[in-house]
Protein backbone atom coordinates (compact mmCIF):
# COMPACT_ATOMS: atom_id res chain seq x y z
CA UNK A 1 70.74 18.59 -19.08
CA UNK A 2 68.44 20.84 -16.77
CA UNK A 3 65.43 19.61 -18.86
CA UNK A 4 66.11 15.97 -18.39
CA UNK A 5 67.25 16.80 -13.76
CA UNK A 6 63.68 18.53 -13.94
CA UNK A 7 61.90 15.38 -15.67
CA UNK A 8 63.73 13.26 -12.92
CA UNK A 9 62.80 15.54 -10.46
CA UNK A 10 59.06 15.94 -11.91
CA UNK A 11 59.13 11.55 -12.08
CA UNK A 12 59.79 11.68 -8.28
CA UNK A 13 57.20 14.04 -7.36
CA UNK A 14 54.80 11.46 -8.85
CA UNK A 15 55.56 8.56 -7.18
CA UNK A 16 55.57 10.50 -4.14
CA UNK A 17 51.99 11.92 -4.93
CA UNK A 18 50.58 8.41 -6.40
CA UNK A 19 52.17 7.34 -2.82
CA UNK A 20 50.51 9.89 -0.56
CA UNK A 21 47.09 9.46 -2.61
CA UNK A 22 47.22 5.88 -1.60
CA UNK A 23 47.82 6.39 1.74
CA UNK A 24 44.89 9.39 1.74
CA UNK A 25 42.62 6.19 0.41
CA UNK A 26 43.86 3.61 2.93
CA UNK A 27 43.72 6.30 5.93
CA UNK A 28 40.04 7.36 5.12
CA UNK A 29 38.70 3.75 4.33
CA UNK A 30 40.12 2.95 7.94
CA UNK A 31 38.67 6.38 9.30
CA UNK A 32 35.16 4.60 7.42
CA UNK A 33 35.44 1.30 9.27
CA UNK A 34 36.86 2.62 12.14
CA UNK A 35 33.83 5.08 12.60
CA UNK A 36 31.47 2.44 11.34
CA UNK A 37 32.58 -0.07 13.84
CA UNK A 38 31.66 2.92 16.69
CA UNK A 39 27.88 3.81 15.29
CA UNK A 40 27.60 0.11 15.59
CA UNK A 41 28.47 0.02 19.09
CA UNK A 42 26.84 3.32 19.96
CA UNK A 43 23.53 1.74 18.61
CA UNK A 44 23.99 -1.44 20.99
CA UNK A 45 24.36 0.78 23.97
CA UNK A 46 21.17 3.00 23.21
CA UNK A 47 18.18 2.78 25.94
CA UNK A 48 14.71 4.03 26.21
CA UNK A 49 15.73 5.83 28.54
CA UNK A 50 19.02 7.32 27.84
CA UNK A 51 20.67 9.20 24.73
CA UNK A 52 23.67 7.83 23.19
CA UNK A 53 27.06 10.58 22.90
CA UNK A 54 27.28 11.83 19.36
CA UNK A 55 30.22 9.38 18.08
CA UNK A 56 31.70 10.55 14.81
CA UNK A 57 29.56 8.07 12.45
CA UNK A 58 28.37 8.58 8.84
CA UNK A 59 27.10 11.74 9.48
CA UNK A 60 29.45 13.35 11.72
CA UNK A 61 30.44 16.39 10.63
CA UNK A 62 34.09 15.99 12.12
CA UNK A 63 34.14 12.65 10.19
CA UNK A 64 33.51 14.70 6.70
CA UNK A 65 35.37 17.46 7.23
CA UNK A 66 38.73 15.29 8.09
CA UNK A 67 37.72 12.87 4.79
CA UNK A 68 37.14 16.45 3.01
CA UNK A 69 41.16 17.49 4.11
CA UNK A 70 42.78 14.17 2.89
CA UNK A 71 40.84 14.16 -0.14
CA UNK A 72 41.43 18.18 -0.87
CA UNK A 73 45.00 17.51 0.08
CA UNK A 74 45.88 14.76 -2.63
CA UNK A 75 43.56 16.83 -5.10
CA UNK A 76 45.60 19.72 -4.46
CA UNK A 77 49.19 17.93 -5.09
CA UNK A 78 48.15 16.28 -8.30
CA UNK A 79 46.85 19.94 -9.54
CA UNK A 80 50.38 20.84 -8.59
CA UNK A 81 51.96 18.09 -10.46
CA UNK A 82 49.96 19.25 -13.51
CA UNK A 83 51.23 22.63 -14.12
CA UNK A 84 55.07 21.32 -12.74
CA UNK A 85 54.19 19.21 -15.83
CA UNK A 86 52.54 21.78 -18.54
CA UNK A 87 56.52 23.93 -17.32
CA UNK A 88 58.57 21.30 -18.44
CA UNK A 89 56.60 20.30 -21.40
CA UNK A 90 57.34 24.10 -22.89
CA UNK A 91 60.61 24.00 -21.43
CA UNK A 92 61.04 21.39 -23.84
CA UNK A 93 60.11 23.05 -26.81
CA UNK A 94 61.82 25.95 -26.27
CA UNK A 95 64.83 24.00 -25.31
CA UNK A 96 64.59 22.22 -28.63
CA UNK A 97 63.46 25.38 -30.78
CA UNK A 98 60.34 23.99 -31.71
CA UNK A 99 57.39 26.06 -32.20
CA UNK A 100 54.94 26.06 -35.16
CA UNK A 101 56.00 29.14 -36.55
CA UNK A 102 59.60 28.41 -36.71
CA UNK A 103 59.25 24.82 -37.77
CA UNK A 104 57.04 26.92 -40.84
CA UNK A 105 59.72 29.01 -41.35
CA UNK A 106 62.36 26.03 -41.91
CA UNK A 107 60.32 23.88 -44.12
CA UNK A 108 59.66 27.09 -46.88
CA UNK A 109 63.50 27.71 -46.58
CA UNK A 110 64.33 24.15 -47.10
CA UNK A 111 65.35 23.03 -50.77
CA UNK A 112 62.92 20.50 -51.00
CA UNK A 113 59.83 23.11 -50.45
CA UNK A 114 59.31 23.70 -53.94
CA UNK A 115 57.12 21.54 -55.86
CA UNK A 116 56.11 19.29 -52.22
CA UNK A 117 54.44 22.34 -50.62
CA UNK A 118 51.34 20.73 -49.70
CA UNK A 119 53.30 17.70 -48.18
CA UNK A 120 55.25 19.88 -46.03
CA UNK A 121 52.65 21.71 -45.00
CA UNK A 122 51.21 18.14 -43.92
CA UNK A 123 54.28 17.71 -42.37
CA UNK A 124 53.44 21.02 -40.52
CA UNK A 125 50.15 20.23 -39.18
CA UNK A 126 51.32 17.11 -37.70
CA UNK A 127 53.58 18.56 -35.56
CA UNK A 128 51.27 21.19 -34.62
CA UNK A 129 49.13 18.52 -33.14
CA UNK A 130 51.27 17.32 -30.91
CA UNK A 131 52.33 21.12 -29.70
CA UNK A 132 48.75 21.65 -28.86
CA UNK A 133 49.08 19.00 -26.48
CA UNK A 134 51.14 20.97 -24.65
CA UNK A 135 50.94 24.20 -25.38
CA UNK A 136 48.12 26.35 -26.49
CA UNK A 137 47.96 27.11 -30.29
CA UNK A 138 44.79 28.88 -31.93
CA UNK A 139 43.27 28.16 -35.13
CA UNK A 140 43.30 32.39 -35.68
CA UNK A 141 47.49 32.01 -35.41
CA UNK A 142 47.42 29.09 -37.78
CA UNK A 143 45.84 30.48 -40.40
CA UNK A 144 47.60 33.90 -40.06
CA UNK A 145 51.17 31.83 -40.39
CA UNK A 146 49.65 29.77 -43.81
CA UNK A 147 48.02 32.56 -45.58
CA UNK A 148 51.52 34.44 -46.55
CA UNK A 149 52.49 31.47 -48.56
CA UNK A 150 49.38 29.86 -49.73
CA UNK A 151 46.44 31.52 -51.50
CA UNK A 152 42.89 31.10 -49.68
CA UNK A 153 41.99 28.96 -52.67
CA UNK A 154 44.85 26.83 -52.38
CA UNK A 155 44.36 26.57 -48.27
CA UNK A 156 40.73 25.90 -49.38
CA UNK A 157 41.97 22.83 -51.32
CA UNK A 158 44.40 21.51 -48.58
CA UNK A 159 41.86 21.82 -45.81
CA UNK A 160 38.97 19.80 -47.82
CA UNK A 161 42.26 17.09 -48.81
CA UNK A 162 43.25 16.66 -45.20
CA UNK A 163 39.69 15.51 -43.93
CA UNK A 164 40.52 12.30 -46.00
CA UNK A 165 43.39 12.45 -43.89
CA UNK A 166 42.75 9.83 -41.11
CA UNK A 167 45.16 11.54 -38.26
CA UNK A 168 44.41 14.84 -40.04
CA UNK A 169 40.71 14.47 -40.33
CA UNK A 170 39.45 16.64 -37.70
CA UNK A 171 41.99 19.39 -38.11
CA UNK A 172 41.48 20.21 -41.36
CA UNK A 173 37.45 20.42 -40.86
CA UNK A 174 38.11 22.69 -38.27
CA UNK A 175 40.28 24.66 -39.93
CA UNK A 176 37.66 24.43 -43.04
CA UNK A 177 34.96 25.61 -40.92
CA UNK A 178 37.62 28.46 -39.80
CA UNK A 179 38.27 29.66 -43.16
CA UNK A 180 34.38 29.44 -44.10
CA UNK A 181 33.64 32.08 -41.09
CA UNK A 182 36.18 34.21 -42.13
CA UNK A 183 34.59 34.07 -46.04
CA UNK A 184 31.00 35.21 -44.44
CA UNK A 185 32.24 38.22 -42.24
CA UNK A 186 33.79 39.08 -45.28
CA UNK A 187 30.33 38.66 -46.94
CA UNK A 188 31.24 36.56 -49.05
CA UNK A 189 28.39 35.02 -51.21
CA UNK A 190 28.36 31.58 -53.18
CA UNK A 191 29.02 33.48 -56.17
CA UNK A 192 32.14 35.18 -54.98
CA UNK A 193 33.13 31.78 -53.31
CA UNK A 194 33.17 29.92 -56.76
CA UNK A 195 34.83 33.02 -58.27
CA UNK A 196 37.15 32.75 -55.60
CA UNK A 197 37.94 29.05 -55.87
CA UNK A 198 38.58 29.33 -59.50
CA UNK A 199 38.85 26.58 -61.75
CA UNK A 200 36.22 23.58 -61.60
CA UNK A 201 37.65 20.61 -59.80
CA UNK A 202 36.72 17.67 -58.00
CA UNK A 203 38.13 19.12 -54.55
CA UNK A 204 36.71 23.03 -55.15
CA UNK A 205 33.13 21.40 -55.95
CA UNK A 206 32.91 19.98 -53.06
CA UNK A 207 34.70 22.54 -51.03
CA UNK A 208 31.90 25.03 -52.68
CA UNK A 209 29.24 22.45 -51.41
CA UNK A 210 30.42 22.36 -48.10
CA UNK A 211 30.19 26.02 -47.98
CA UNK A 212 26.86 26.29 -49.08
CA UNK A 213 25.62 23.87 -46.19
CA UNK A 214 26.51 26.16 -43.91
CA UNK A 215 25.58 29.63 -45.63
């Protein structure tokens, strides 16, 4: 119930801004004309032998400075609104009990865990896509979370699966490349890769390859 009065609230505050932001625009494109209108004049009323008063024109300094406030204001409120947003987007989660390593935690305690692992997992990574979103989540945690209950050769092989992945794709490259920099400040060499990948598939060929591009 607080979650949802804060989204209300947070909804308002955005109309409001969009509002004021609008008005900023209209208010400085009249300032524009308004000032344009008076160089115009000022020009008309020049002589050879006098010198016009400095009217705020184009290159007033007054002129910029006030179109400098309105803007900096309405930049200012919609930086605001931003982090009023990022609050309520991990009130949310907590609200809800939702954070990657709990979700984890649920899905290996679940019945149907055993024997779907890697769909679960795929399961997993979906949902820490959209937490990302919101809330920061490093590859470095990831990985720490997955490599209790999955070997490295066995995270090797779900990695180089999900790239095939269309919504996946990029995640599980990254988290490829991840696992690959973690193999060479280990030392790792192709040898001890292939050793470490063990059996001769398909997927651990070309996960071997892929290493080797980048050794």
């Amino acid at each position: 119930m607080r979650f949802l009065l804060l989204l209300v609230v947070a909804t308002i505050i955005i109309s409001v801004a969009s509002g004021l932001e609008q008005h900023t625009t209209s208010k400085t494109t009249g300032l524009t004309r308004s000032f344009d209108t008076a160089a115009t004049t000022k020009r008309s009323l020049r002589t050879t032998k006098t010198e016009a008063v400095t009217l705020p024109g184009t290159d007033d300094g007054i002129y910029s400075e006030e179109r400098v406030n309105f803007q900096g204001m309405a930049t200012g409120l919609s930086e605001k609104i931003k982090k009023l947003l990022q609050k309520l987007s991990d009130m949310f989660f907590r609200i809800r009990g939702k954070t990657p390593n709990n979700v984890l935690n649920r899905l290996v305690a679940s019945k149907s865990w055993e024997g779907n692992e890697n769909q679960k997992l795929l399961e997993w990574f979906r949902f820490v896509e959209r937490y990302r979103k919101v809330k920061e989540f490093p590859d470095a945690e990831m990985y720490a979370l997955l490599k209790p209950i999955q070997t490295e050769s066995q995270l090797a092989t779900l990695f180089q699966s999900m790239k095939s992945i269309p919504d996946l794709k990029n995640m599980g490259e990254t988290m490829q490349m991840y696992q690959f920099k973690l193999w060479k400040d280990r030392k790792e060499t192709l040898k001890s890769v292939k050793k470490l990948l063990g059996h001769k598939t398909t997927s651990t060929q070309e996960i071997y390859k892929a290493f080797k591009e980048t050794a």
